[in-house]
Protein backbone atom coordinates (compact mmCIF):
# COMPACT_ATOMS: atom_id res chain seq x y z
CA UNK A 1 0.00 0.00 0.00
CA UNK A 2 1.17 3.27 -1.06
CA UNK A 3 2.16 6.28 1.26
CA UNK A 4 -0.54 9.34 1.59
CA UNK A 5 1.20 11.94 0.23
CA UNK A 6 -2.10 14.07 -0.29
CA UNK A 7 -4.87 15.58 1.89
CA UNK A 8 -7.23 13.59 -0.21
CA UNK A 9 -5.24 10.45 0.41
CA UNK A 10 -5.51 10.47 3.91
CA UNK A 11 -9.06 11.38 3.89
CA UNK A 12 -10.95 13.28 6.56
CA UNK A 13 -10.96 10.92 9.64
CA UNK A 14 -7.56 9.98 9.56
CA UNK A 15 -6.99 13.90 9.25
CA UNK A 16 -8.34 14.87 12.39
CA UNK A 17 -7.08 11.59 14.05
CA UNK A 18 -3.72 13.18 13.15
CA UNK A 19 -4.42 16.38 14.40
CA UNK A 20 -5.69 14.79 17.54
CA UNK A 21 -2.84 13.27 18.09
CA UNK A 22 0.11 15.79 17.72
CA UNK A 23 -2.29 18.07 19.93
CA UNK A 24 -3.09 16.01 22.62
CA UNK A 25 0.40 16.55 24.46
CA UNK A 26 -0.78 20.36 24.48
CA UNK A 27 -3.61 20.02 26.99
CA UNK A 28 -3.55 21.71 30.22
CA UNK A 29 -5.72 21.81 33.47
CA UNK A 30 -7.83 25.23 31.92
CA UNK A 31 -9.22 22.48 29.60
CA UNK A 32 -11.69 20.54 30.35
CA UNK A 33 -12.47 19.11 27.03
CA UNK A 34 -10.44 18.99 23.97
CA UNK A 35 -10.78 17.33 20.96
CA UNK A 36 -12.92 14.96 19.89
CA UNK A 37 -16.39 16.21 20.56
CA UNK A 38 -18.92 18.70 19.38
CA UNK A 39 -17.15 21.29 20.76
CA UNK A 40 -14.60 22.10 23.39
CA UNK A 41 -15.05 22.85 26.74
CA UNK A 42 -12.46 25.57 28.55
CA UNK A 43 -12.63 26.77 32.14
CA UNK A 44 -11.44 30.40 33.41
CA UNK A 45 -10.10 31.03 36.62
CA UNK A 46 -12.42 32.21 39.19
CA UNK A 47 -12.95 35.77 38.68
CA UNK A 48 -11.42 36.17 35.38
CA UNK A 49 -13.28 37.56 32.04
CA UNK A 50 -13.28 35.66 28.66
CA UNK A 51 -11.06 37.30 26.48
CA UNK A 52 -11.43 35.83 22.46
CA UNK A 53 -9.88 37.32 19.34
CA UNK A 54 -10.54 35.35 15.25
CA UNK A 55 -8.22 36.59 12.63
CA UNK A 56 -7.54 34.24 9.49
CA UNK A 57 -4.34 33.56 7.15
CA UNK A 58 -5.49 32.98 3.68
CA UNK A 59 -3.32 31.70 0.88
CA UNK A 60 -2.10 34.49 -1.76
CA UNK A 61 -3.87 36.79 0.32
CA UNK A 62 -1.64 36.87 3.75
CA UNK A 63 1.15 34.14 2.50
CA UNK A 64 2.42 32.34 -0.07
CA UNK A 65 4.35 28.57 0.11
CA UNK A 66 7.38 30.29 -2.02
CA UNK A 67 7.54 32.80 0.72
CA UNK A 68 7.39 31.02 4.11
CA UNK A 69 7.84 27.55 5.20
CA UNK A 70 5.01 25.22 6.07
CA UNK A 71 6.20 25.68 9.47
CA UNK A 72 6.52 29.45 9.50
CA UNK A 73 2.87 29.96 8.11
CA UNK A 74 2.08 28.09 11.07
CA UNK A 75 3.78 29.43 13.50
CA UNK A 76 2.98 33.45 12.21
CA UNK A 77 -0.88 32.66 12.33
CA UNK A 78 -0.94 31.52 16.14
CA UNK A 79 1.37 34.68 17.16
CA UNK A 80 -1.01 37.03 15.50
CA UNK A 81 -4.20 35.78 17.49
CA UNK A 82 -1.90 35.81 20.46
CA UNK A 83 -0.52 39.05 20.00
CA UNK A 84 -4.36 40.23 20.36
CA UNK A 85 -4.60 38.28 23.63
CA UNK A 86 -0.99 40.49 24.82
CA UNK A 87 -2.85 43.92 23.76
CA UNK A 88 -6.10 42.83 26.44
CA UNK A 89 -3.57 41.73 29.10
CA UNK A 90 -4.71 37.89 28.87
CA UNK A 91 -2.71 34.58 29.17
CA UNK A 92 -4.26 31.80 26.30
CA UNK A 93 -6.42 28.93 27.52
CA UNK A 94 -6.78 27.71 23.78
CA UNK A 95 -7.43 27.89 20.23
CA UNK A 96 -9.31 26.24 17.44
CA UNK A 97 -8.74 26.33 14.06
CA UNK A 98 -10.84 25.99 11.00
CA UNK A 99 -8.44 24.57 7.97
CA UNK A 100 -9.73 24.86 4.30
CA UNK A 101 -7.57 23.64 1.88
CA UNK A 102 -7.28 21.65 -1.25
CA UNK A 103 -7.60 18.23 -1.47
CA UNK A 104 -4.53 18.18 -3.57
CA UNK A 105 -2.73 19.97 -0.91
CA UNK A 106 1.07 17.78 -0.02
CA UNK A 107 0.68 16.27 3.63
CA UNK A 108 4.27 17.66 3.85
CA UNK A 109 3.33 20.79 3.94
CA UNK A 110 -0.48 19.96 5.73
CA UNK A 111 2.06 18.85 8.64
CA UNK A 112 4.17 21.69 8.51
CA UNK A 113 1.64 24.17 9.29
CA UNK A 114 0.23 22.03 11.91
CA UNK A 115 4.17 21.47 13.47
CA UNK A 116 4.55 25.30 13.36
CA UNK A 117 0.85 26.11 15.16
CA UNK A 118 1.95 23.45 17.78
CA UNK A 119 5.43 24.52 18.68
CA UNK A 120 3.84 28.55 18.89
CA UNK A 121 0.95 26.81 21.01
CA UNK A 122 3.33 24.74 23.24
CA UNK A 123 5.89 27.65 23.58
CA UNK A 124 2.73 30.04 24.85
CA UNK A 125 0.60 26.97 27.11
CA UNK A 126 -2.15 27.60 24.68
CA UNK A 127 -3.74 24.23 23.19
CA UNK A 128 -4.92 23.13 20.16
CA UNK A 129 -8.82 22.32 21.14
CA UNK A 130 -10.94 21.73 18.24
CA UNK A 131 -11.83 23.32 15.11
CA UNK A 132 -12.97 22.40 11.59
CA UNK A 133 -11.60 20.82 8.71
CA UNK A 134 -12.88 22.25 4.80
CA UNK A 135 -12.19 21.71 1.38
CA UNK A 136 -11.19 24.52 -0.69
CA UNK A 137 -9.40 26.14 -3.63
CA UNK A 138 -7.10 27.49 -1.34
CA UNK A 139 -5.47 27.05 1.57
CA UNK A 140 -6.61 29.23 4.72
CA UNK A 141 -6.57 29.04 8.44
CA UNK A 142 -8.61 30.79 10.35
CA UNK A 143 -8.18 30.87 14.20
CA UNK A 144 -10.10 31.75 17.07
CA UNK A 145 -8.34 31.96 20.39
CA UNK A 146 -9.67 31.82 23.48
CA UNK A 147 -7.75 34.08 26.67
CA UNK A 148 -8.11 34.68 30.56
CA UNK A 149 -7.89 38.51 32.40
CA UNK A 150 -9.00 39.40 35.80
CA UNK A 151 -12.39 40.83 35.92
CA UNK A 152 -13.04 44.07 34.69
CA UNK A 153 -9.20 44.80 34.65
CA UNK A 154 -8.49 44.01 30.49
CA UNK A 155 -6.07 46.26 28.92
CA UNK A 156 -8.28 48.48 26.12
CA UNK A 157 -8.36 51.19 23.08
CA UNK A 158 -10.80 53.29 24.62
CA UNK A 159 -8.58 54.57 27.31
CA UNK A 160 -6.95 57.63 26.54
CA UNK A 161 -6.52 60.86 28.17
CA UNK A 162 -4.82 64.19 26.94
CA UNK A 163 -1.23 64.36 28.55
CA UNK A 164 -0.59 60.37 28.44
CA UNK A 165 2.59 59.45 27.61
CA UNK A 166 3.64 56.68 24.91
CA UNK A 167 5.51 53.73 24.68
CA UNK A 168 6.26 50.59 22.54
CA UNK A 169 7.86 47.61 23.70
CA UNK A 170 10.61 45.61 21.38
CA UNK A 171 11.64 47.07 18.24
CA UNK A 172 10.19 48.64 15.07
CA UNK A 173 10.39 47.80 11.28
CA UNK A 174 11.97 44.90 11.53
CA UNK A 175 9.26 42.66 10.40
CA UNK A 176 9.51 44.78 7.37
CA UNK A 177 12.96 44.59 6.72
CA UNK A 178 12.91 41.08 6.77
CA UNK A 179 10.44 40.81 3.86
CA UNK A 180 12.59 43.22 1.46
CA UNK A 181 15.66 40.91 2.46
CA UNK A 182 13.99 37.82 1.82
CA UNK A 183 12.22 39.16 -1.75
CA UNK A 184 15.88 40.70 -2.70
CA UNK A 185 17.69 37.34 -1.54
CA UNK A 186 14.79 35.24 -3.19
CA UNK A 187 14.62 33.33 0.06
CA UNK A 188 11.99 32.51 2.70
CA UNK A 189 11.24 34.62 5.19
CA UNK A 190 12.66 33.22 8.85
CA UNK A 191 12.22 36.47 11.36
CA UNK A 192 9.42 35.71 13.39
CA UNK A 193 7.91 37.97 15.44
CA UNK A 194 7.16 37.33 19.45
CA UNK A 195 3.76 38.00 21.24
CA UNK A 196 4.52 39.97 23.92
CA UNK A 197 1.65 38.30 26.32
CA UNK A 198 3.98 38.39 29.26
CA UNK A 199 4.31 42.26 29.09
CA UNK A 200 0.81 42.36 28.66
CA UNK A 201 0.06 40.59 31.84
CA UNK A 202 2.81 42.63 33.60
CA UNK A 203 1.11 46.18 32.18
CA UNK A 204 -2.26 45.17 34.15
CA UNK A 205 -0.58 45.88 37.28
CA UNK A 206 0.90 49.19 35.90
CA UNK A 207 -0.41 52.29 38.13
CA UNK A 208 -1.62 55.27 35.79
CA UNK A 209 -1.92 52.71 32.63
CA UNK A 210 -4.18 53.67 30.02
CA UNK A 211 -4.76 52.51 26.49
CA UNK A 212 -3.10 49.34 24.64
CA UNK A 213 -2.78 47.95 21.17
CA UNK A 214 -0.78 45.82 19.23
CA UNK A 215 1.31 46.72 16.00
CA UNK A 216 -0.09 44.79 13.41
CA UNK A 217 -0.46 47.45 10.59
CA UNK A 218 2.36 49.80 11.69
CA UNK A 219 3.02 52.27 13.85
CA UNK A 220 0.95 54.81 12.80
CA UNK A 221 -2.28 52.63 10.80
CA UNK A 222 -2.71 50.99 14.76
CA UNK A 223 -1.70 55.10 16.71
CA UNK A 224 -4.80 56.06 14.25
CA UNK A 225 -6.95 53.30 15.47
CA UNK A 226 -6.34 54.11 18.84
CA UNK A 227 -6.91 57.35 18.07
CA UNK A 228 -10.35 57.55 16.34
CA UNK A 229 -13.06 58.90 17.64
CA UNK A 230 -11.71 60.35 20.70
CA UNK A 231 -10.80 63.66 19.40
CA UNK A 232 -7.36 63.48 20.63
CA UNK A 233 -4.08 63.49 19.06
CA UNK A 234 -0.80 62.34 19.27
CA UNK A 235 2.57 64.41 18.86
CA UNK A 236 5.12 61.65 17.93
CA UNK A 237 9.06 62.13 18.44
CA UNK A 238 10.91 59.92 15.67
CA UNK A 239 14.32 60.11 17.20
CA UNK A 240 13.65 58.44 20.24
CA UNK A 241 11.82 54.88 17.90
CA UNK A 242 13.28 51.69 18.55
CA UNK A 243 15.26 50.35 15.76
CA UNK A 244 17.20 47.38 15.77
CA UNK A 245 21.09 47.81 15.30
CA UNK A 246 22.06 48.34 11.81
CA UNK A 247 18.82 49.03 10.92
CA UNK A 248 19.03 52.05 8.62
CA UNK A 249 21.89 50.78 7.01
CA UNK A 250 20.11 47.58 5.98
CA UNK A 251 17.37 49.74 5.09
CA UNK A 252 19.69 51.93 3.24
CA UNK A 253 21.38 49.13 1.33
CA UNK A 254 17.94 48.04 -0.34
CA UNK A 255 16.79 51.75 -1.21
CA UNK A 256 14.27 51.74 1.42
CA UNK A 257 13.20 54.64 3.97
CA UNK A 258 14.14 53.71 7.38
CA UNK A 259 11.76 55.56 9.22
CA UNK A 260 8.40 54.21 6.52
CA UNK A 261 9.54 51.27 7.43
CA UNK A 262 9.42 51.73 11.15
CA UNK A 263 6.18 54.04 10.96
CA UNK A 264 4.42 51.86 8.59
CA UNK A 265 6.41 48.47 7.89
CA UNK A 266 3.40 46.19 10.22
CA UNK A 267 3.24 42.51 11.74
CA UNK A 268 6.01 43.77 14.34
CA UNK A 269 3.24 42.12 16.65
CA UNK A 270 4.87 45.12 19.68
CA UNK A 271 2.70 46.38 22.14
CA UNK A 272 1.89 50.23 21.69
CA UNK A 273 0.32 51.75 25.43
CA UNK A 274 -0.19 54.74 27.44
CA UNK A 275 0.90 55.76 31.05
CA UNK A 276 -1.13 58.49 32.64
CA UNK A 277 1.53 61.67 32.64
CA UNK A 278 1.93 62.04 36.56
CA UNK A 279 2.91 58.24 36.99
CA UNK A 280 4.96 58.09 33.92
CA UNK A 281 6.90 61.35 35.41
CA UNK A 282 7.64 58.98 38.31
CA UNK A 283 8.67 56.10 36.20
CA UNK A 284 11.57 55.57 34.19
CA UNK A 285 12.17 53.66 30.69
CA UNK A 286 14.74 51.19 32.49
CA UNK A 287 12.37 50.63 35.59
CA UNK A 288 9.84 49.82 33.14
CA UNK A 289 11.10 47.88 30.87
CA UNK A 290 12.53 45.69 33.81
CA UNK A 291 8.62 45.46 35.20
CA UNK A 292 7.41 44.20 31.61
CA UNK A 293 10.45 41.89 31.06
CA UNK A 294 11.14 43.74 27.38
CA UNK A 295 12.60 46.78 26.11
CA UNK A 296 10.62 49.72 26.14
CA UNK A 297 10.93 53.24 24.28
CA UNK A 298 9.13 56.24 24.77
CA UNK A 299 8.29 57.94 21.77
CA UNK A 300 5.72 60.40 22.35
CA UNK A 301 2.48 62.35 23.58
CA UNK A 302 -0.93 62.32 23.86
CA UNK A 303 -2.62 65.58 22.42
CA UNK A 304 -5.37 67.71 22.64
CA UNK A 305 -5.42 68.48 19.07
CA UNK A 306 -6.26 65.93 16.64
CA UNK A 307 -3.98 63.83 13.45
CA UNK A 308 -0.35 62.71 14.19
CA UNK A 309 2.29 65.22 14.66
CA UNK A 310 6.03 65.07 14.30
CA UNK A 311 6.66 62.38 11.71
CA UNK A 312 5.31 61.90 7.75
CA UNK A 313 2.11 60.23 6.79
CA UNK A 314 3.42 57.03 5.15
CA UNK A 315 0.71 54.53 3.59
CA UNK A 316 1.21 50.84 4.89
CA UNK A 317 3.95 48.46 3.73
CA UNK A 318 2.08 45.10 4.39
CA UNK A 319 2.31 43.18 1.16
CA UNK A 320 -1.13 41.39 1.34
């Protein structure tokens, strides 16, 4: 008997018998029920909200095979639902996924994605727990994660106040960069980005903390979405961004704009928050960044007047 090396050789059953069983070393006492049912069954802390985020990866849309390994599509789709879970404050109880794909699709790469999903899940204590398998033209993977906060203390957009001060943890642009190296150097991209759910936890305690958001778009796309509809603004001071070293040379080298790239390049998957001005008076960068476990920069103001001040308007770089 031949090997499976299709989807549509191993056929449905055997599918999510194989799923089932990479996953099932994943489970952990928040769990309750995991695969294998009608649905799963998580359970929150006592006195904890329900936080859940859905975002999807779609073939030629967010990724392409001659772009990122098997294992790298997998592993980018789980840190961008958990990156949402790092912007509420939240630690991950689970995830399911719903796979479409083509029947013709290589169980080489079918296991690839599901290696990379399980090592991001396994690195973050956030199990695989159900989900849906579909066929399609095209392959896709939508996600729905499933995260824990103490009640009624969830890191949100909606709370910003005239005089806050701004931050952003890690580095900027260099999710960017690594896409223009990759597409010069006809290579796949490797830099993966890290969801910063520990510093998320660690802002919840935070005295004076205000708004939070993650950098998904770019700097500036995700400032604006904090922004809207509050009538604030933001005054934005470009020397003091976090750039990784050798950055604008790099950036240089491939004719690119350094600072786009940091304002606009998206999927750096940092967290972007405010401190109330009189605490963040009190509270240095270093002392912060030690409490969060991550660099931190401060890079600007919270305004009474409205639009973003102090740096160009770049469009978005995200290629999809």
């Amino acid at each position: 008997m031949s090997r499976a090396s299709t989807l549509a050789d191993l056929g449905e059953g055997r599918l999510i018998d194989r799923i089932a069983r990479m996953a099932r070393r994943l489970d952990q006492p928040g769990v309750v029920l995991g695969i294998g049912d009608d649905a799963a069954i998580l359970r929150p802390r006592p006195g904890e909200d329900l936080v859940t985020s859905t975002d999807a990866m779609v073939e030629d849309v967010h990724f392409r095979w001659g772009e990122q390994s098997p294992v790298t599509v997998g592993r980018r789709a789980l840190v961008a639902n958990l990156s949402d879970l790092a912007a509420m404050g939240a630690r991950p109880l689970g995830f399911s996924l719903a796979l479409s794909a083509p029947p013709s699709l290589e169980l080489a790469r079918f296991d690839g994605v599901l290696r990379g999903l399980l090592r991001e899940a396994q690195i973050h204590r956030c199990p695989l727990v159900g989900g849906n398998l579909a066929r399609a033209t095209q392959t896709s993977l939508a996600i729905h994660v499933l995260g824990g906060v103490p009640r009624g203390r969830a890191l949100r957009r909606d709370a910003l106040r005239a005089g806050d001060r701004l931050y952003v943890t890690g580095q900027l642009g260099s999710a960017a960069l690594a896409r223009a190296v990759a597409e010069s150097e006809a290579r796949p991209i490797r830099q993966l980005p890290v969801p910063r759910l520990a510093a998320g936890r660690a802002l919840l305690a935070l005295p004076g903390r205000g708004a939070c958001i993650d950098l998904s778009d770019g700097l500036l796309a995700d400032l604006g979405h904090l922004l809207r509809g509050t009538g604030l603004g933001a005054q934005l001071e470009p020397e003091s961004l976090p750039l990784a070293p050798g950055f604008a040379r790099r950036c240089r080298a491939l004719s690119l704009d350094p600072l786009a790239l940091a304002l606009a390049g998206g999927e750096d998957y940092e967290l972007l928050f405010s401190i109330r001005a009189r605490p963040a008076a009190r509270l240095s960068v270093s002392r912060l960044a030690r409490r969060l476990g991550v660099g931190v920069s401060a890079i600007g103001t919270i305004t009474r007047e409205e639009g973003i001040a102090g740096v160009p308007r770049f469009e978005s770089f995200l290629h999809y």
